[in-house]
C-alpha atoms as a PDB file:
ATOM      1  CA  UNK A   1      97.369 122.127 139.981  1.00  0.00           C
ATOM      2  CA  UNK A   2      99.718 121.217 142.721  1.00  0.00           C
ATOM      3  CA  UNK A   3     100.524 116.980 142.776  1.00  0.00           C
ATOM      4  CA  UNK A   4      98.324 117.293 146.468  1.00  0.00           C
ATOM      5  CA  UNK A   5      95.079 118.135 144.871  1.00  0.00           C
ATOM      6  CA  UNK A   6      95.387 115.833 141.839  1.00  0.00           C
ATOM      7  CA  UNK A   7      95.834 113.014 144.407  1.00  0.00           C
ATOM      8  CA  UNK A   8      93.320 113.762 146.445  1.00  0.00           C
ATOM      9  CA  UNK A   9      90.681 114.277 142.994  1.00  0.00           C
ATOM     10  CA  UNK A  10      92.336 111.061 141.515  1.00  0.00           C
ATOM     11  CA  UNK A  11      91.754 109.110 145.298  1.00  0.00           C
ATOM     12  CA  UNK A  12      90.044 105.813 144.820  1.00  0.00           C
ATOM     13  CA  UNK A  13      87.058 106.988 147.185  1.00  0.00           C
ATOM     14  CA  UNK A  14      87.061 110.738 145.541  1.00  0.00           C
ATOM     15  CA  UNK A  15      86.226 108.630 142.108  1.00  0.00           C
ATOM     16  CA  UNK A  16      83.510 106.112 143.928  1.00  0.00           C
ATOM     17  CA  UNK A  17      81.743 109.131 144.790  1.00  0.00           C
ATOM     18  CA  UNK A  18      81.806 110.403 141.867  1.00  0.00           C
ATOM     19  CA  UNK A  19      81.148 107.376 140.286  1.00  0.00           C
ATOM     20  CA  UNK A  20      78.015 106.967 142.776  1.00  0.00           C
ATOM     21  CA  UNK A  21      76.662 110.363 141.782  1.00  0.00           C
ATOM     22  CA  UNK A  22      77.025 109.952 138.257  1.00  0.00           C
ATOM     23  CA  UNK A  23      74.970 107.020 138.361  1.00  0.00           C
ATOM     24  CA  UNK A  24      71.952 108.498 140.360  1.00  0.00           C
ATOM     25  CA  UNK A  25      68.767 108.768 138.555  1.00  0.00           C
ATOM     26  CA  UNK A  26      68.319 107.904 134.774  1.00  0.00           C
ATOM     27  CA  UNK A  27      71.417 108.253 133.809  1.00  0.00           C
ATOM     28  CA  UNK A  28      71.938 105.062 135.345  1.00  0.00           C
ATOM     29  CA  UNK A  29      70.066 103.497 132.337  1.00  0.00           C
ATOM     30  CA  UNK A  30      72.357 105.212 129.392  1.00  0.00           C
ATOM     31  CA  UNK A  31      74.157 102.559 127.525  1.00  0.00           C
ATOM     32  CA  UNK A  32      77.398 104.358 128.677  1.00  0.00           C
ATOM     33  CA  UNK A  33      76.924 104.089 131.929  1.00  0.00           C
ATOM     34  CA  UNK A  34      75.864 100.359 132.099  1.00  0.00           C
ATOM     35  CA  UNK A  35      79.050  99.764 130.160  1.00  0.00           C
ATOM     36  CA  UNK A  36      81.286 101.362 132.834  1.00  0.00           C
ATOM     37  CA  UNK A  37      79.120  99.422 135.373  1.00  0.00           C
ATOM     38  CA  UNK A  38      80.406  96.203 133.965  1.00  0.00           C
ATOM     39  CA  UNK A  39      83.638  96.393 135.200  1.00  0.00           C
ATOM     40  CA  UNK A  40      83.409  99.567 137.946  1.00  0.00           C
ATOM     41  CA  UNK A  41      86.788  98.628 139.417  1.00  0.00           C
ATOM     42  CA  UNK A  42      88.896  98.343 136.372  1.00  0.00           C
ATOM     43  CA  UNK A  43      87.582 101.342 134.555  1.00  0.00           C
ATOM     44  CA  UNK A  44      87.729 104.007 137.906  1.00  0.00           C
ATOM     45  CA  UNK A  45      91.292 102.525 138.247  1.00  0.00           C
ATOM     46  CA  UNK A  46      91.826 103.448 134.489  1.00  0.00           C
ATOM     47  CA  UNK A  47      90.651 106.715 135.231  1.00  0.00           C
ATOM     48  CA  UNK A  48      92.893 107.089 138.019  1.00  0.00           C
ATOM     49  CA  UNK A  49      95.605 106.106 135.991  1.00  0.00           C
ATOM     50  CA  UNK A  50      95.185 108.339 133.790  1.00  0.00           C
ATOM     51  CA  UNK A  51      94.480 111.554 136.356  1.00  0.00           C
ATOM     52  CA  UNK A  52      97.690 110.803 138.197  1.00  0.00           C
ATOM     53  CA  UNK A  53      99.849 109.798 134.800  1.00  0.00           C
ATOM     54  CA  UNK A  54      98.457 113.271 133.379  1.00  0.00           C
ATOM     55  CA  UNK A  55      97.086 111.655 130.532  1.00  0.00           C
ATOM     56  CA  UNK A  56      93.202 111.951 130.979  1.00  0.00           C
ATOM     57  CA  UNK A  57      91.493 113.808 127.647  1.00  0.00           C
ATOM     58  CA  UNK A  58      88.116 114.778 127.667  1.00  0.00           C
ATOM     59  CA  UNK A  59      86.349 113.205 125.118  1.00  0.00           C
ATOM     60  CA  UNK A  60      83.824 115.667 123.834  1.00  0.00           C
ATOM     61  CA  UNK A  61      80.297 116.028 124.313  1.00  0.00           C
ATOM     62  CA  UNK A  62      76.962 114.419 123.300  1.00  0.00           C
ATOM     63  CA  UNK A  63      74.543 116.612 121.841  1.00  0.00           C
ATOM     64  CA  UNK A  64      70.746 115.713 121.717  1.00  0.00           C
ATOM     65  CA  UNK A  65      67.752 117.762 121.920  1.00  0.00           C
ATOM     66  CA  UNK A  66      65.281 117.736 125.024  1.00  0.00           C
ATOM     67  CA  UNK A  67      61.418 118.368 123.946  1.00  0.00           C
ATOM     68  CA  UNK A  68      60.500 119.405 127.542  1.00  0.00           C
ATOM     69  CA  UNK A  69      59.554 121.567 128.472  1.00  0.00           C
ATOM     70  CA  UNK A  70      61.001 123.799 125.666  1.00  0.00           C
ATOM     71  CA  UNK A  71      62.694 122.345 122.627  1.00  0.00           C
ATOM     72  CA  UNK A  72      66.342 123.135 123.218  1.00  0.00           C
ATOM     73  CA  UNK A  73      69.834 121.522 122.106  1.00  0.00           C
ATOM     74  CA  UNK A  74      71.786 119.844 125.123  1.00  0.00           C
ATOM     75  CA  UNK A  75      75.280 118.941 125.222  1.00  0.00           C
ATOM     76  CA  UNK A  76      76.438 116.759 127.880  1.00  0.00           C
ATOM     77  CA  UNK A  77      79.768 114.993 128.875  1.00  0.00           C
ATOM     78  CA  UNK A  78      80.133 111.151 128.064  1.00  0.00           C
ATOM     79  CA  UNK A  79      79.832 109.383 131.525  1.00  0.00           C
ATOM     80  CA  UNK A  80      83.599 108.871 132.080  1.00  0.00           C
ATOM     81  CA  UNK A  81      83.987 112.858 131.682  1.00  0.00           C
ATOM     82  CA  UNK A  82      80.926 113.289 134.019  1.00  0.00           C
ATOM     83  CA  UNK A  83      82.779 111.043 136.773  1.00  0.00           C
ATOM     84  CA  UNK A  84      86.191 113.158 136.321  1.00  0.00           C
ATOM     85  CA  UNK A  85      83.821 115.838 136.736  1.00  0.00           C
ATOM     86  CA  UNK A  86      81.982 115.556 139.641  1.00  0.00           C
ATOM     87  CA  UNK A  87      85.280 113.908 141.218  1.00  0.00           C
ATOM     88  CA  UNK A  88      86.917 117.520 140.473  1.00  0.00           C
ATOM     89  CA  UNK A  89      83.765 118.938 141.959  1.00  0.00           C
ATOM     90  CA  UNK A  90      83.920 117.165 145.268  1.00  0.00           C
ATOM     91  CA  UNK A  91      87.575 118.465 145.897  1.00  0.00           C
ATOM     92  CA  UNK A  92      87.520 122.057 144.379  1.00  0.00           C
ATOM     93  CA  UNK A  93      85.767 124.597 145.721  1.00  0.00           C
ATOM     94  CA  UNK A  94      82.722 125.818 143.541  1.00  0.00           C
ATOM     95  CA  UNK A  95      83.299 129.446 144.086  1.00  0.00           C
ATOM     96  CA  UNK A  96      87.055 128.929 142.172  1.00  0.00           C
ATOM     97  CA  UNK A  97      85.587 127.197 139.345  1.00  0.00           C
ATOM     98  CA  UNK A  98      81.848 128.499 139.074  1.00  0.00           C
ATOM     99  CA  UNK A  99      82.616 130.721 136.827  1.00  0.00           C
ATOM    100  CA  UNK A 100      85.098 128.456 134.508  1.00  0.00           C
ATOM    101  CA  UNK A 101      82.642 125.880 133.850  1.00  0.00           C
ATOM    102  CA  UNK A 102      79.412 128.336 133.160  1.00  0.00           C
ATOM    103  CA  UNK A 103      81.900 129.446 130.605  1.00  0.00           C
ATOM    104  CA  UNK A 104      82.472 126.332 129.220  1.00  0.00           C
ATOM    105  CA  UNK A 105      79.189 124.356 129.602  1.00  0.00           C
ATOM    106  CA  UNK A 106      76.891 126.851 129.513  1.00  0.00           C
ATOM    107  CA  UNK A 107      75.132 125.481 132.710  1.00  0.00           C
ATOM    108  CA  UNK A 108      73.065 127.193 134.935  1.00  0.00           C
ATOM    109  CA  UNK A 109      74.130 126.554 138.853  1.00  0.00           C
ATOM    110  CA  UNK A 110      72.482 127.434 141.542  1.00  0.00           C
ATOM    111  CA  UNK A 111      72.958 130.298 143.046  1.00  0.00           C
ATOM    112  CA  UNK A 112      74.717 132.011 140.075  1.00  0.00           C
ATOM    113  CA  UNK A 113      73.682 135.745 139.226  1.00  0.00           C
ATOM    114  CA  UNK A 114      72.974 136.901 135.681  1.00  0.00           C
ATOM    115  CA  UNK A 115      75.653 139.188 136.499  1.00  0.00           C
ATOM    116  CA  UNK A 116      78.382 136.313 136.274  1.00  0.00           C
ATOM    117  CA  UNK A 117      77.563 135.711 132.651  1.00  0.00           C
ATOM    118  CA  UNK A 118      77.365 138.789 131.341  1.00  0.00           C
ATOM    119  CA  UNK A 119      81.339 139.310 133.165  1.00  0.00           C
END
């Protein structure tokens, strides 16, 4: 990644956004995420820190099971990944890394053809 686009993912307003977005709807109530709301500031500044120092590690997933409307296993980012996420999101274009992170993740996106998976 050139140092350009790692500033401009690791901007204080690229990481509020994030931050914003990650917070909408329940997941606004997950212990993680009222944790991080404690002290905003201090932890988006730690994870700019760490974007620009080159030091940020994701930290794995959490892995629960959702009942509806099928049973099925879920694993899902911890909320600091999901705010590195999204921030990554907002200043990459989807098309470049659409394919990267239905590899990884296993997400569907919108959009996305079957034929992408099977590629």
């Amino acid at each position: 990644m050139s140092k350009q686009l790692i500033y401009d993912i690791a901007s204080l307003s690229n990481l509020e956004r994030a931050y914003q977005k990650a917070r909408s709807g329940t997941t606004k109530y997950d212990k993680e995420a009222m944790l991080f709301a404690e002290n905003e500031t201090d932890n988006l500044l730690k994870i700019q820190k760490s974007l620009l120092d080159g030091m940020y590690e994701f930290s794995g997933y959490i892995r629960f099971t959702v009942h509806e409307p099928v049973e099925r296993i879920v694993d899902a980012p911890h909320f600091v990944d999901k705010i590195v996420q999204l921030a990554i999101l907002f200043k990459v274009k989807k098309p470049f890394i659409t394919c990267l992170f239905m590899i990884v993740t296993r997400v569907s996106i919108k959009k996305v053809h079957t034929k992408l998976l099977n590629a």
